[in-house]
C-alpha atoms as a PDB file:
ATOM      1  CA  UNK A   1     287.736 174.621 244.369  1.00  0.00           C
ATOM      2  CA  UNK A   2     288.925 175.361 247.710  1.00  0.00           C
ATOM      3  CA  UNK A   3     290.686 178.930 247.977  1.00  0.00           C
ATOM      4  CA  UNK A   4     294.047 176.985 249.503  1.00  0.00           C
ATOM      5  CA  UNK A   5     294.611 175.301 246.097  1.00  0.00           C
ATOM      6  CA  UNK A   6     293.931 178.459 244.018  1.00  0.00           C
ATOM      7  CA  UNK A   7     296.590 180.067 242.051  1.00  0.00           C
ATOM      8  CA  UNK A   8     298.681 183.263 243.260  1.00  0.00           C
ATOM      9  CA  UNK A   9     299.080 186.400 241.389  1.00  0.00           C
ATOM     10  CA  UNK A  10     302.501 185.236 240.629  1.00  0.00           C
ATOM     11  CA  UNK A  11     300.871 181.530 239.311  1.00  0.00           C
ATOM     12  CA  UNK A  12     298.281 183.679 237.476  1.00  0.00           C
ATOM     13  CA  UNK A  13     301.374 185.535 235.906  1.00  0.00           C
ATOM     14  CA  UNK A  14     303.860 182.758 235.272  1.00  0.00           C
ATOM     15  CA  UNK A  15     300.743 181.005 233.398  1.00  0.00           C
ATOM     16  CA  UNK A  16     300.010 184.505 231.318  1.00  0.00           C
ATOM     17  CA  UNK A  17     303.556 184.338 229.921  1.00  0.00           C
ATOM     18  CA  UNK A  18     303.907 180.216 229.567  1.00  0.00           C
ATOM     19  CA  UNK A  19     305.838 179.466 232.507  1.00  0.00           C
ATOM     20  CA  UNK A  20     303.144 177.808 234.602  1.00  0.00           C
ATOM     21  CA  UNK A  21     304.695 174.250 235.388  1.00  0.00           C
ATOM     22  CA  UNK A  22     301.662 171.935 234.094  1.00  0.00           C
ATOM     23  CA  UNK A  23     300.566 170.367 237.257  1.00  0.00           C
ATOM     24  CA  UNK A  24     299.145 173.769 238.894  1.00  0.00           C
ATOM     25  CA  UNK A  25     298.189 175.291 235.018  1.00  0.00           C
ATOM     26  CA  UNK A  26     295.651 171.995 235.188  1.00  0.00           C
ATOM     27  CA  UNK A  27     293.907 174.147 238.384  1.00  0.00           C
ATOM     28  CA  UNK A  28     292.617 176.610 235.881  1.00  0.00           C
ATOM     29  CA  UNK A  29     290.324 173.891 234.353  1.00  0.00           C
ATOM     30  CA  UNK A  30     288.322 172.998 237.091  1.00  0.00           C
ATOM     31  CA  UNK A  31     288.400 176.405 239.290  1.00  0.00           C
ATOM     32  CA  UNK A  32     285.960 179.050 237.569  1.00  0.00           C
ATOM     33  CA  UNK A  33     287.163 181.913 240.399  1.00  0.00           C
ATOM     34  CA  UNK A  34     290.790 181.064 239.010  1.00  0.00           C
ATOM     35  CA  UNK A  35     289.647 181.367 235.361  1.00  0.00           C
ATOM     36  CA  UNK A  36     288.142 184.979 236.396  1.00  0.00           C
ATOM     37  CA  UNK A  37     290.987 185.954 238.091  1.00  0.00           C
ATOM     38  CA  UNK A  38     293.077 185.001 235.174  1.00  0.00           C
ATOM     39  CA  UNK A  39     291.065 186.479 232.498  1.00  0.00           C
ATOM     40  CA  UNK A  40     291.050 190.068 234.609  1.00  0.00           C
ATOM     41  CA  UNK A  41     294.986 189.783 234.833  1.00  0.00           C
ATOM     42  CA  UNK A  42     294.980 188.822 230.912  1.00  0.00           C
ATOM     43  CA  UNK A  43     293.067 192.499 229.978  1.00  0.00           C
ATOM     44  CA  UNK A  44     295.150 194.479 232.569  1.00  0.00           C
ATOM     45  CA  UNK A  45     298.826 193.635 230.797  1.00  0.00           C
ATOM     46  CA  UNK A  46     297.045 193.856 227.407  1.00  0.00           C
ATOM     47  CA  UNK A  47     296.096 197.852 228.557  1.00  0.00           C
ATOM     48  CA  UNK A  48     300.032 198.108 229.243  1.00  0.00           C
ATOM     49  CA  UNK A  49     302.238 199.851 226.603  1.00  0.00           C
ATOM     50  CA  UNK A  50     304.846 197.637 224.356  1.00  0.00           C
ATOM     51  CA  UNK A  51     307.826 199.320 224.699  1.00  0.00           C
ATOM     52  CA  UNK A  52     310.200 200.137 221.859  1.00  0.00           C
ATOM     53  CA  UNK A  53     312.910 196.995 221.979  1.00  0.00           C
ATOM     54  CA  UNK A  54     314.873 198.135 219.017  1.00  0.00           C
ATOM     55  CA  UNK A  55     318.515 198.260 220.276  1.00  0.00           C
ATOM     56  CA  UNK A  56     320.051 201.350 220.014  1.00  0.00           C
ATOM     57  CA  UNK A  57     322.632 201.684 216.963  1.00  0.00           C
ATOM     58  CA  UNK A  58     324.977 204.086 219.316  1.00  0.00           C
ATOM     59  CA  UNK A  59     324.669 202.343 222.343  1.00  0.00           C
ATOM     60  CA  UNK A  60     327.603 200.089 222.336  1.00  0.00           C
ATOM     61  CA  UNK A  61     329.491 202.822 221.519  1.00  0.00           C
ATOM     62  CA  UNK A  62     328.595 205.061 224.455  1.00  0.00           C
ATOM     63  CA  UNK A  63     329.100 202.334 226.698  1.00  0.00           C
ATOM     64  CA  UNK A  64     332.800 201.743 225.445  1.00  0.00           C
END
């Protein structure tokens, strides 16, 4: 596929998390530099740490 059409980092990232609109997600089938690209980006955010979400009980109450 010509380089012009391939997806940016930000496509490749919008697409990781399910925001890709479908018309440039349907790129990744028939580009194979794409795919690579993707599948890189894919094991660099798995290597990044969850962070702890739970809200904080006390919070609220320090902010009031």
């Amino acid at each position: 596929m010509n380089s012009k059409d391939c997806l940016t980092e930000q496509d490749l990232t919008l697409h990781y998390y399910g925001e890709l609109n479908d018309s440039r997600a349907r790129h990744l089938a028939d580009c194979q530099r794409c795919t690579e690209r993707l599948t890189a980006l894919t094991a660099e955010l798995a290597r990044l740490p969850n962070p702890d979400c739970r809200p904080d009980a006390l919070a609220g109450v320090r902010m009031a």
